[in-house]
C-alpha atoms as a PDB file:
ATOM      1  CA  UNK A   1      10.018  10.773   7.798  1.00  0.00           C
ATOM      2  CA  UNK A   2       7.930  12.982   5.985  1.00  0.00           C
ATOM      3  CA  UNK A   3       4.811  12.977   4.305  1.00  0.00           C
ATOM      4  CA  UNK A   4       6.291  12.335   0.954  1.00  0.00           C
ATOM      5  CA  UNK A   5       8.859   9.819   1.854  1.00  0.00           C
ATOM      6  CA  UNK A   6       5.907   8.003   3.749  1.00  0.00           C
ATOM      7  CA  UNK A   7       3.710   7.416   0.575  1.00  0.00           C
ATOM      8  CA  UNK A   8       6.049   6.804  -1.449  1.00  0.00           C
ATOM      9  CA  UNK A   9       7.380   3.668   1.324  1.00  0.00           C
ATOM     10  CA  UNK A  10       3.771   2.573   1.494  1.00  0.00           C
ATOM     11  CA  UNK A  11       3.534   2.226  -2.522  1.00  0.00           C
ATOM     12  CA  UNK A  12       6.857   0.189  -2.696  1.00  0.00           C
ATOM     13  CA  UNK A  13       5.167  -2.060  -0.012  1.00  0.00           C
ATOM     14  CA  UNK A  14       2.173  -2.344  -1.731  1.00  0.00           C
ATOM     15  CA  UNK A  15       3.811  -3.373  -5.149  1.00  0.00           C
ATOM     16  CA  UNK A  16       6.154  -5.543  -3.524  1.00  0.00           C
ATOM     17  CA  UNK A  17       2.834  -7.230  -1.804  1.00  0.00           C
ATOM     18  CA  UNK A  18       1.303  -7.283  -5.664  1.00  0.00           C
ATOM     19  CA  UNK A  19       4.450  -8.761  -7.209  1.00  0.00           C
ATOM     20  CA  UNK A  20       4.672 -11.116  -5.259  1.00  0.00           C
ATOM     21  CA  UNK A  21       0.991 -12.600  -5.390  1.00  0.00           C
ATOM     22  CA  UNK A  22       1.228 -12.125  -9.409  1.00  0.00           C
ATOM     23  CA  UNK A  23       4.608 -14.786  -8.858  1.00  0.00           C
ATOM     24  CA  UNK A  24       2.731 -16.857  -7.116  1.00  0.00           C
ATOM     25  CA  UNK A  25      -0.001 -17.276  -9.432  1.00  0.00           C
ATOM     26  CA  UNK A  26      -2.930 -15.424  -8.062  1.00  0.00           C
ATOM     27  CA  UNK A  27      -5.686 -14.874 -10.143  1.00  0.00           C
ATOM     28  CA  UNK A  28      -6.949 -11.413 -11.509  1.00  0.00           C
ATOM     29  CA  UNK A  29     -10.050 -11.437  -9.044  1.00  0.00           C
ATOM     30  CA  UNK A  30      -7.876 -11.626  -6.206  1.00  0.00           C
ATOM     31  CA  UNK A  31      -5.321  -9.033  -7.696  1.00  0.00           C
ATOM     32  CA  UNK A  32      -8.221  -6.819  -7.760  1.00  0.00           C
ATOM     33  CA  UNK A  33      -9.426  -7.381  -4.650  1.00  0.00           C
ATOM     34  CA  UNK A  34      -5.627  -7.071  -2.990  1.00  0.00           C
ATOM     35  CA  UNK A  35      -5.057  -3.632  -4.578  1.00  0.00           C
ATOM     36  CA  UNK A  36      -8.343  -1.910  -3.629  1.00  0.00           C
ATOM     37  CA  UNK A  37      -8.106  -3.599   0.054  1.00  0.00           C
ATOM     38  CA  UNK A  38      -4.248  -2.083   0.456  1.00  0.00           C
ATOM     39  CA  UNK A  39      -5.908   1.385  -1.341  1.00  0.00           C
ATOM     40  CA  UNK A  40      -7.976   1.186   1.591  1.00  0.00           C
ATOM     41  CA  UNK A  41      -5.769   0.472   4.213  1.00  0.00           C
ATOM     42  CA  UNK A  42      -2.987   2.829   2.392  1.00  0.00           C
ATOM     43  CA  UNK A  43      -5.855   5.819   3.047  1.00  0.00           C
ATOM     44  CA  UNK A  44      -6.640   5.331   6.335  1.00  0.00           C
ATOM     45  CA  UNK A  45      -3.184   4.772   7.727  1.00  0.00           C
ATOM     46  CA  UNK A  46      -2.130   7.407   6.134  1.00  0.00           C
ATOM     47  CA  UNK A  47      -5.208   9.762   7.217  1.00  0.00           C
ATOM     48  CA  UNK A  48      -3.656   8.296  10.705  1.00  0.00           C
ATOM     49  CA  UNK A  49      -0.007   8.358   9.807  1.00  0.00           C
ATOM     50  CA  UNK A  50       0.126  12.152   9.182  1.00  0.00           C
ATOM     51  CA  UNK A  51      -0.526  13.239  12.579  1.00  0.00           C
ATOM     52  CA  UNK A  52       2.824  10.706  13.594  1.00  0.00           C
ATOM     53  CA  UNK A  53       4.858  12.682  10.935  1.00  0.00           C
ATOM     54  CA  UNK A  54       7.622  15.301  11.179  1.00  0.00           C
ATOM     55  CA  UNK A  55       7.015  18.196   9.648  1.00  0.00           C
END
């Protein structure tokens, strides 16, 4: 996998992760908080995740 194919994998997750929480009702607040805790995570796994890549 490369570099591109790996964010673009971790953004489908993370929308899937978002759709599904706005299906089930979630408020805004936690929306909010959600999307900048999988920003987070999506930055430093992928800070991590590059040295695992193929180039």
């Amino acid at each position: 996998m490369n570099s591109v194919d790996l964010i673009r994998e971790s953004e489908e997750i993370g929308n899937k992760i978002l759709e599904i929480m706005q299906k089930s009702g979630c408020s805004f607040e936690d929306l909010e908080k959600v999307s900048t805790m999988l920003t987070n995570v999506y930055l430093c796994g992928f800070e991590v995740g590059k040295r695992c890549v193929v180039k």
